[in-house]
PDB file of N, CA and C in Angstrom:
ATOM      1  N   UNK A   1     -13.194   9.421  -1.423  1.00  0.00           N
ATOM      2  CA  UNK A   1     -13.386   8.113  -0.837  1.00  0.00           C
ATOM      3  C   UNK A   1     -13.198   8.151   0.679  1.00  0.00           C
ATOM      4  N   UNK A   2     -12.251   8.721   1.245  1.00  0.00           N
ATOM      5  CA  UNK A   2     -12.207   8.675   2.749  1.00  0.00           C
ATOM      6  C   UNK A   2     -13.040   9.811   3.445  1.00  0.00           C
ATOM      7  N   UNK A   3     -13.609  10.510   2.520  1.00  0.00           N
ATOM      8  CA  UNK A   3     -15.002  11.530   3.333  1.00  0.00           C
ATOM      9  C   UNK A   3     -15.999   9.966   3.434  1.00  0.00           C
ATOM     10  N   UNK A   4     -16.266   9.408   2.608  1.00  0.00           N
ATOM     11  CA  UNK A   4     -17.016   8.094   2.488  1.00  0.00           C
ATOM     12  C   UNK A   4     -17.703   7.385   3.417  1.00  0.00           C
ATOM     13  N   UNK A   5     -15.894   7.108   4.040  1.00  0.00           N
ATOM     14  CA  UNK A   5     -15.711   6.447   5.030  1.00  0.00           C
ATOM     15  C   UNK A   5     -15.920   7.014   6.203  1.00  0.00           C
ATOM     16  N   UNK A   6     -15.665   8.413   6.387  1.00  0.00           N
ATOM     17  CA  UNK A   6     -15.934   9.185   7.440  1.00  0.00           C
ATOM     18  C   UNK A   6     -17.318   9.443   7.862  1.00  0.00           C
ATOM     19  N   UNK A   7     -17.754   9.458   6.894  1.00  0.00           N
ATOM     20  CA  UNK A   7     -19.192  10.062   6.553  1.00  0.00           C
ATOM     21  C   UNK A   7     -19.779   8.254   7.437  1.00  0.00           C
ATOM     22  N   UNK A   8     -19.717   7.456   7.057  1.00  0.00           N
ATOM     23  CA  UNK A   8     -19.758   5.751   6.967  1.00  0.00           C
ATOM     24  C   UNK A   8     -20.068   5.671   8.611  1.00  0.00           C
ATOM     25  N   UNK A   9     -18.930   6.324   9.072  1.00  0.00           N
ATOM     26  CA  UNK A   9     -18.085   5.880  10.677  1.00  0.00           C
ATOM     27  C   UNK A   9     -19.460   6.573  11.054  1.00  0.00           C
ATOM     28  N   UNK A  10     -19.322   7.904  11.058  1.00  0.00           N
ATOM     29  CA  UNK A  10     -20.046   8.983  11.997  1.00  0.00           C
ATOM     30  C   UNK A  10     -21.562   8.203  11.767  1.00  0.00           C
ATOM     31  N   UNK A  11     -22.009   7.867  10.867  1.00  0.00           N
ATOM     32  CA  UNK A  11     -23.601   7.388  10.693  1.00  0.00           C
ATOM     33  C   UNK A  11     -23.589   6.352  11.712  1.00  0.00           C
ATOM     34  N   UNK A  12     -22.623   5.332  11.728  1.00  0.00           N
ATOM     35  CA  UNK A  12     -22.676   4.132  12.445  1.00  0.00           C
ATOM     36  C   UNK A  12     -22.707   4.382  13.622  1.00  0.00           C
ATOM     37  N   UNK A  13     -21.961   5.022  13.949  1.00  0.00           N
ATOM     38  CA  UNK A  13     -21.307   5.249  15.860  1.00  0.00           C
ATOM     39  C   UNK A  13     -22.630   6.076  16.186  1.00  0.00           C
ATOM     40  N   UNK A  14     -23.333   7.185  15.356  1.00  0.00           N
ATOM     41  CA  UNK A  14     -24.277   8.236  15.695  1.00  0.00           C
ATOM     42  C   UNK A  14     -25.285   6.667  16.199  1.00  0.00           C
ATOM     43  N   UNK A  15     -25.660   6.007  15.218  1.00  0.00           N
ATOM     44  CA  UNK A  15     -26.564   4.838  15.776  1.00  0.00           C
ATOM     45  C   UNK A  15     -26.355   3.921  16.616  1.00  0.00           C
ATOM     46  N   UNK A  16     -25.249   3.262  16.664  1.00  0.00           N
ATOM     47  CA  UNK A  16     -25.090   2.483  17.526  1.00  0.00           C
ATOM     48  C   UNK A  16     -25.541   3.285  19.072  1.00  0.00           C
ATOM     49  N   UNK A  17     -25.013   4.331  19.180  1.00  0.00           N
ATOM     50  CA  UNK A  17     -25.403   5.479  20.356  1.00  0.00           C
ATOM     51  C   UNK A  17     -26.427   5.538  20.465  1.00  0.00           C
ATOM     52  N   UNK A  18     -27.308   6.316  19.625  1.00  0.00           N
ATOM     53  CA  UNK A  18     -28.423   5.913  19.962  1.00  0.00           C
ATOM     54  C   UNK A  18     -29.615   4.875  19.679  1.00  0.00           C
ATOM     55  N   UNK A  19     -28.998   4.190  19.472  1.00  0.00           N
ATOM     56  CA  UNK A  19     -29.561   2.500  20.212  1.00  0.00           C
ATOM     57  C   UNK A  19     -29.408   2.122  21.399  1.00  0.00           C
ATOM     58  N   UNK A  20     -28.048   2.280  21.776  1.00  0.00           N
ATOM     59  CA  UNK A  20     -27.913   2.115  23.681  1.00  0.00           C
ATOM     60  C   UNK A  20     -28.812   2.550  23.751  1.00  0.00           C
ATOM     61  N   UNK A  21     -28.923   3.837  23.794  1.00  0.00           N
ATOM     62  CA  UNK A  21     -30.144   4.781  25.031  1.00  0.00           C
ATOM     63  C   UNK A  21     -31.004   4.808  24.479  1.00  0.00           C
ATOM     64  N   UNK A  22     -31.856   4.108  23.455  1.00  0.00           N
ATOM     65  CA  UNK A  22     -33.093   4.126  23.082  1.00  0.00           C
ATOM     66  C   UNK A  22     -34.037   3.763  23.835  1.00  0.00           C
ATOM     67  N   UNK A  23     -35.562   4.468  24.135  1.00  0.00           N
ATOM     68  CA  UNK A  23     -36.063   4.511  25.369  1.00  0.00           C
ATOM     69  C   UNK A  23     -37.488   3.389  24.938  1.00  0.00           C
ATOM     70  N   UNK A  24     -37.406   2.194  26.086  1.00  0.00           N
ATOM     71  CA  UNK A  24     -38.185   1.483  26.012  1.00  0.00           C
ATOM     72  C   UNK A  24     -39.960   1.774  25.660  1.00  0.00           C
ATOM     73  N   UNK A  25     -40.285   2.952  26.052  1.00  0.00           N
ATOM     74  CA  UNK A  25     -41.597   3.097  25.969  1.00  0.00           C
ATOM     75  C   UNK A  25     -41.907   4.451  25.493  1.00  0.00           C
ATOM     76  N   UNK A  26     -43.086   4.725  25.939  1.00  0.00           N
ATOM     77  CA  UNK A  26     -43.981   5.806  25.329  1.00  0.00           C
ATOM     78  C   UNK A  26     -42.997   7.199  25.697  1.00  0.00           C
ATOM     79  N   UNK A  27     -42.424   8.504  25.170  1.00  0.00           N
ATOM     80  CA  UNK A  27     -41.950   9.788  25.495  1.00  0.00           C
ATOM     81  C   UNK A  27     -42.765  10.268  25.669  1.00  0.00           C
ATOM     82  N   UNK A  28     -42.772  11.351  27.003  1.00  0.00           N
ATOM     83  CA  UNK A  28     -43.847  12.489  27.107  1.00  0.00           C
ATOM     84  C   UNK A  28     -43.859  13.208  25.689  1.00  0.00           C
ATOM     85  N   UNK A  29     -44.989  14.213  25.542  1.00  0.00           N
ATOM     86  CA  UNK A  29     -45.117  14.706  24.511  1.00  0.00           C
ATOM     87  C   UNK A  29     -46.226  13.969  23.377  1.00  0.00           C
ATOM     88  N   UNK A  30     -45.342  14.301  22.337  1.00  0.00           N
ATOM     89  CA  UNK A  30     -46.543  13.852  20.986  1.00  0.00           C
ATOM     90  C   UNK A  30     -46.204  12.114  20.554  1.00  0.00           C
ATOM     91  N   UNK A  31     -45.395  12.006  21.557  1.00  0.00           N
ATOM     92  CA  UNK A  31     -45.038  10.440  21.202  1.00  0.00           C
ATOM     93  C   UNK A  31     -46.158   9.305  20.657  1.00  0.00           C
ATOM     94  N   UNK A  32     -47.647   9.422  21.504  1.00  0.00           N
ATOM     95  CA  UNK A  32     -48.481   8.591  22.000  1.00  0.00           C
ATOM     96  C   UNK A  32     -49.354   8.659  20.795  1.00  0.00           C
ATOM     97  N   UNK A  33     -49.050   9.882  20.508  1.00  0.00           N
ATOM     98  CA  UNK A  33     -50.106  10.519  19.184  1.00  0.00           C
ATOM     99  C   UNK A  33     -49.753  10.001  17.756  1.00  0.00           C
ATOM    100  N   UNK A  34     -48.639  10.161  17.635  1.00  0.00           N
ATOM    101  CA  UNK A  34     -48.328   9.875  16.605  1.00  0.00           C
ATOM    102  C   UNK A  34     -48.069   8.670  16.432  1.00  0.00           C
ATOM    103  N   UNK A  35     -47.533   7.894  17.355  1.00  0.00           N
ATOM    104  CA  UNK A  35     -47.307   6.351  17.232  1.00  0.00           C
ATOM    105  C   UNK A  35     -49.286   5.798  16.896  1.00  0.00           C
ATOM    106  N   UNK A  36     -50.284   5.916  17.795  1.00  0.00           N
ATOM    107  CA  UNK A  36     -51.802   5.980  17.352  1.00  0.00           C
ATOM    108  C   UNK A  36     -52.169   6.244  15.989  1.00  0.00           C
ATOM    109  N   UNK A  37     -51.712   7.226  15.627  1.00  0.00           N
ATOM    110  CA  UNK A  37     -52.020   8.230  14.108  1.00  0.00           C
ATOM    111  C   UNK A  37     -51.242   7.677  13.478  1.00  0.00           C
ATOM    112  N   UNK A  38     -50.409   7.006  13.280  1.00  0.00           N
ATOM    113  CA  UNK A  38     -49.170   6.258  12.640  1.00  0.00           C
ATOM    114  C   UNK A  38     -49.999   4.571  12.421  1.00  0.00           C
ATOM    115  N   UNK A  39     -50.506   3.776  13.186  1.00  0.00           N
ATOM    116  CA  UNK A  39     -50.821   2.987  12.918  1.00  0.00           C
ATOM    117  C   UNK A  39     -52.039   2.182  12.774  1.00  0.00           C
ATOM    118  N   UNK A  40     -52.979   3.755  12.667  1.00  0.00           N
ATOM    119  CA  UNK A  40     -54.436   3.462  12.344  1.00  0.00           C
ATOM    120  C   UNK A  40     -54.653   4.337  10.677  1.00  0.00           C
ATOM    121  N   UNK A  41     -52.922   5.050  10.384  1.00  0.00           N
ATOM    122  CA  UNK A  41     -53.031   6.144   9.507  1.00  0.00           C
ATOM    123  C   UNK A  41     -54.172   6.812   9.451  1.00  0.00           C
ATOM    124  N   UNK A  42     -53.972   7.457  10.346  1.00  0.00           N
ATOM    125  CA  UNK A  42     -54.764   8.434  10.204  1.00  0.00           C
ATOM    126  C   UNK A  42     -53.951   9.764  10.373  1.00  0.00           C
ATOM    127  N   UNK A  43     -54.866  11.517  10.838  1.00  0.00           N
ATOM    128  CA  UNK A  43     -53.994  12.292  10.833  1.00  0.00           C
ATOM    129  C   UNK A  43     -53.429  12.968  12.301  1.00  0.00           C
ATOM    130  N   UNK A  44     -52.375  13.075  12.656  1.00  0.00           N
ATOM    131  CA  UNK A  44     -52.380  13.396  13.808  1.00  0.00           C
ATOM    132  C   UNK A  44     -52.483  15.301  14.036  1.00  0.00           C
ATOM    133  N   UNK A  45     -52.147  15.713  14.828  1.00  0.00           N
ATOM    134  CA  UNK A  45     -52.379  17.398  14.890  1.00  0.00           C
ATOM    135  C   UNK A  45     -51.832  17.821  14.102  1.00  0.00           C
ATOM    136  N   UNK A  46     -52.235  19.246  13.924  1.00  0.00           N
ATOM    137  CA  UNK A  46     -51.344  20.084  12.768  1.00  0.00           C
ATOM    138  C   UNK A  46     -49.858  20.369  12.974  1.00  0.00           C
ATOM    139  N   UNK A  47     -48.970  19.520  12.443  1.00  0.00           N
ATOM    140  CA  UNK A  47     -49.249  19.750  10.861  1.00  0.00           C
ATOM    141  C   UNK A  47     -49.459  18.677  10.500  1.00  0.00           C
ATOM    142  N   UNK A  48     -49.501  17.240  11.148  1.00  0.00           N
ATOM    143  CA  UNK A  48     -50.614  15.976  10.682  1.00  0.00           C
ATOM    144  C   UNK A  48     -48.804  15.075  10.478  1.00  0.00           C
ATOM    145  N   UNK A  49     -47.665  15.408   9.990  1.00  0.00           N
ATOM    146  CA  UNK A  49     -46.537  14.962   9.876  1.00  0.00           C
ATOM    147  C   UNK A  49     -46.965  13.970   9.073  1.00  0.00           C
ATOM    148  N   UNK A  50     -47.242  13.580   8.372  1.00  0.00           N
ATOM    149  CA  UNK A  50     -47.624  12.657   7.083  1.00  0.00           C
ATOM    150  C   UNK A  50     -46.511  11.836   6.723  1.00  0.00           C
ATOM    151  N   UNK A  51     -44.830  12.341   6.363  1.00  0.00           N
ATOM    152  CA  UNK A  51     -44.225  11.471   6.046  1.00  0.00           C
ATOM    153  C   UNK A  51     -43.496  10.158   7.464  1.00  0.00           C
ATOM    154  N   UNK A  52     -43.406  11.035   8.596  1.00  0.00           N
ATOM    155  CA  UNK A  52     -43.261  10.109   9.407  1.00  0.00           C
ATOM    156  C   UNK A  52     -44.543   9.178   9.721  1.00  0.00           C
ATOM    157  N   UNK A  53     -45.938   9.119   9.602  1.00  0.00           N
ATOM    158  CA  UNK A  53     -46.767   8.425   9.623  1.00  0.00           C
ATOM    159  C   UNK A  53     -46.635   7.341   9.243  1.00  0.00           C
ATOM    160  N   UNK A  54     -46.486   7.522   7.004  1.00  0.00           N
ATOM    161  CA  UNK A  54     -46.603   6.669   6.473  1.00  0.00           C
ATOM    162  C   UNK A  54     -45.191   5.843   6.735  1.00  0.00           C
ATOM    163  N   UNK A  55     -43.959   6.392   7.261  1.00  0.00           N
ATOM    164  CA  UNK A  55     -42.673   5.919   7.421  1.00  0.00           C
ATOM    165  C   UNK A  55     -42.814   4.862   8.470  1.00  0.00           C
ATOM    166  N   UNK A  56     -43.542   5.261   9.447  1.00  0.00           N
ATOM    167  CA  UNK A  56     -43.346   4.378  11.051  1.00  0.00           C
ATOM    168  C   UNK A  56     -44.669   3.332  10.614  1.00  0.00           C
ATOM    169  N   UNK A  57     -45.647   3.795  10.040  1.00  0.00           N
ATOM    170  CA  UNK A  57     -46.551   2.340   9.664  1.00  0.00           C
ATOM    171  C   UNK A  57     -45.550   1.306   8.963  1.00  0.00           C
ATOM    172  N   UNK A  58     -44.999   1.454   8.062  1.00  0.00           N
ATOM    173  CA  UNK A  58     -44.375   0.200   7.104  1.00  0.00           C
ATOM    174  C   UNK A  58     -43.290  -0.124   8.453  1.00  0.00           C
ATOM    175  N   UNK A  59     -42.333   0.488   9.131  1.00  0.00           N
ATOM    176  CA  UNK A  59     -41.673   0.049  10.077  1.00  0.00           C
ATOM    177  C   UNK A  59     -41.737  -0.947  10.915  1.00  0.00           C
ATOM    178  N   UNK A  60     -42.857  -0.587  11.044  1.00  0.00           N
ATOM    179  CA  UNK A  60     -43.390  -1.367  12.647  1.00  0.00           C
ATOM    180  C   UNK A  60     -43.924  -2.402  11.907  1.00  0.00           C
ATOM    181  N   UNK A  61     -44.318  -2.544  10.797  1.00  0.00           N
ATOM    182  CA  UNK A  61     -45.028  -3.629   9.984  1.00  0.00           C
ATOM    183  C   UNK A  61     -44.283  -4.924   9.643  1.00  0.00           C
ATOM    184  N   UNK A  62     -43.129  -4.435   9.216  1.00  0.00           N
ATOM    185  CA  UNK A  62     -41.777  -4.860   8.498  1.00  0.00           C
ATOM    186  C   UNK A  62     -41.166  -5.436   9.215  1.00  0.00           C
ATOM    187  N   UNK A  63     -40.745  -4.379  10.505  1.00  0.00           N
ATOM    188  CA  UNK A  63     -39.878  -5.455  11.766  1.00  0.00           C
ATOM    189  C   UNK A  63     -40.542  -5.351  13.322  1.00  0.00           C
ATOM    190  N   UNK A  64     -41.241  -6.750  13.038  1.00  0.00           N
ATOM    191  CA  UNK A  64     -42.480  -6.930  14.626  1.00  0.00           C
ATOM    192  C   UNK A  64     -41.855  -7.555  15.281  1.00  0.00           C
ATOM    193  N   UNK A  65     -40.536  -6.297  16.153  1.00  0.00           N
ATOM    194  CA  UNK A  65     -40.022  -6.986  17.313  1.00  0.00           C
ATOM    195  C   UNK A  65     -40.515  -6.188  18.536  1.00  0.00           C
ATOM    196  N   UNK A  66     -40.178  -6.356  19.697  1.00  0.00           N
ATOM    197  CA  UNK A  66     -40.567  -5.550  20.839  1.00  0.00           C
ATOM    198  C   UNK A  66     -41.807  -5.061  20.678  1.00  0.00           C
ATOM    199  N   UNK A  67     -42.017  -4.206  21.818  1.00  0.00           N
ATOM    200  CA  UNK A  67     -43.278  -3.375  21.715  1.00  0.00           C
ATOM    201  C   UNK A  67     -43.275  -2.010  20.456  1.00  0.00           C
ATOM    202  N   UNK A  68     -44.228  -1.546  20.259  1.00  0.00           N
ATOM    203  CA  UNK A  68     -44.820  -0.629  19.260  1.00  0.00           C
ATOM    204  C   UNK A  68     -43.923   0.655  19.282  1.00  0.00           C
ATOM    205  N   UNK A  69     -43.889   1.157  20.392  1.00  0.00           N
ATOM    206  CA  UNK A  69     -42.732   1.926  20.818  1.00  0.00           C
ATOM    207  C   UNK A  69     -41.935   1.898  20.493  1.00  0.00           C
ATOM    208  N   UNK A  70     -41.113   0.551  21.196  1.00  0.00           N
ATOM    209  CA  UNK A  70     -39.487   0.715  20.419  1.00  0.00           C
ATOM    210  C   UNK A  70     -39.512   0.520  19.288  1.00  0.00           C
ATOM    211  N   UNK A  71     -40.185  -0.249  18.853  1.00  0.00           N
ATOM    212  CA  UNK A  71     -40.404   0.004  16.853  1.00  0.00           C
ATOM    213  C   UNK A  71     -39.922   1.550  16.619  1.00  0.00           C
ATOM    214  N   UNK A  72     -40.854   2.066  17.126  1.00  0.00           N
ATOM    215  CA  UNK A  72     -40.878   3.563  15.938  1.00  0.00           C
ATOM    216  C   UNK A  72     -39.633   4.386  17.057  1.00  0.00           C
ATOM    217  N   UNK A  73     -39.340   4.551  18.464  1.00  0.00           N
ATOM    218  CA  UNK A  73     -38.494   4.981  18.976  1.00  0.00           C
ATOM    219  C   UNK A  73     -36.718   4.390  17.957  1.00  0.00           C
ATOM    220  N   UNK A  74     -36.947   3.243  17.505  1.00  0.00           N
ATOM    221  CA  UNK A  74     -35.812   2.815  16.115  1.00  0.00           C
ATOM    222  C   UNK A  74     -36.379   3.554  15.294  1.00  0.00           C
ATOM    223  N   UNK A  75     -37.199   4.303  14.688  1.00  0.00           N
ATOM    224  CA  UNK A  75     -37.217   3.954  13.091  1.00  0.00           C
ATOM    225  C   UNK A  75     -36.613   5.724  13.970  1.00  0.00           C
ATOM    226  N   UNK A  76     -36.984   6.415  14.595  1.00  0.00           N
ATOM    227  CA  UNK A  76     -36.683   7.932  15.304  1.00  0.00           C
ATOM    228  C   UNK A  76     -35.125   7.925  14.770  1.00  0.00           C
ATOM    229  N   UNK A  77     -34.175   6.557  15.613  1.00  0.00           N
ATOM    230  CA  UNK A  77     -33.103   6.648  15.905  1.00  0.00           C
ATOM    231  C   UNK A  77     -32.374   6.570  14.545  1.00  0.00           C
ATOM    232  N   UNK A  78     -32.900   5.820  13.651  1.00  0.00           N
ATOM    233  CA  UNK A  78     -32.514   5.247  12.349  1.00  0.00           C
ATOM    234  C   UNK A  78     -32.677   6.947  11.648  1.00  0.00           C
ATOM    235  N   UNK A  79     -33.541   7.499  11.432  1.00  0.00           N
ATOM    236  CA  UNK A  79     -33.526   9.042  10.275  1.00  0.00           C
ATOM    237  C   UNK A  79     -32.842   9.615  11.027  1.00  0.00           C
ATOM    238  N   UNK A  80     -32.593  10.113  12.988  1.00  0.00           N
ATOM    239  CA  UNK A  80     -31.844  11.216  13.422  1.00  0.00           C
ATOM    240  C   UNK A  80     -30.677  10.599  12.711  1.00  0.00           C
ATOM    241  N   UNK A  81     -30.123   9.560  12.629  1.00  0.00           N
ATOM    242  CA  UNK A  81     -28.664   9.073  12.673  1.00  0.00           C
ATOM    243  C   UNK A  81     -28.000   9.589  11.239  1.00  0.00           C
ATOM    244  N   UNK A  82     -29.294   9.489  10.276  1.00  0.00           N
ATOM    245  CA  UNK A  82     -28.927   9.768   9.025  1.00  0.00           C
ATOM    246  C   UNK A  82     -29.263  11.518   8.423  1.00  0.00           C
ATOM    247  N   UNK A  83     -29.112  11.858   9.420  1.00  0.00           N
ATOM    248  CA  UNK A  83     -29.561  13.437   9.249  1.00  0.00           C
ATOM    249  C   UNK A  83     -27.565  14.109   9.320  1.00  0.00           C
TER     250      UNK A  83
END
């Protein structure tokens, strides 16, 4: 029970963290691509990442706050946190 709780703490604080610094807009890199390929579902480069696709479409669907970005820059922060 108190790994639980530990386990509980570290998930929370890991997110709350990164929520502060969650970055308003587009990241260099494959950011642009996949957020595109994510919400036209379609496939993005190899290896096409399929489960974050179909993950960040229902996301951004589900909770239409802010821009498109910070949508899925949360849904990023939400699986690192739970890793």
């Amino acid at each position: 029970m108190k790994e639980t709780r530990v386990a509980l703490l570290i998930l929370l604080a890991s997110l709350v963290l990164y929520t502060v610094i969650l970055p308003r807009g587009l990241l260099p890199g494959d950011s642009g691509e996949l957020i595109a390929a994510s919400r036209s579902l379609s496939i993005a480069h190899p290896p096409g990442y399929p489960l974050y696709v179909l993950l960040g479409n229902v996301f951004s669907r589900l909770f239409a706050f802010g821009t498109v970005a910070v949508r899925y820059n949360l849904l990023s922060a939400i699986t690192v946190s739970l890793m």
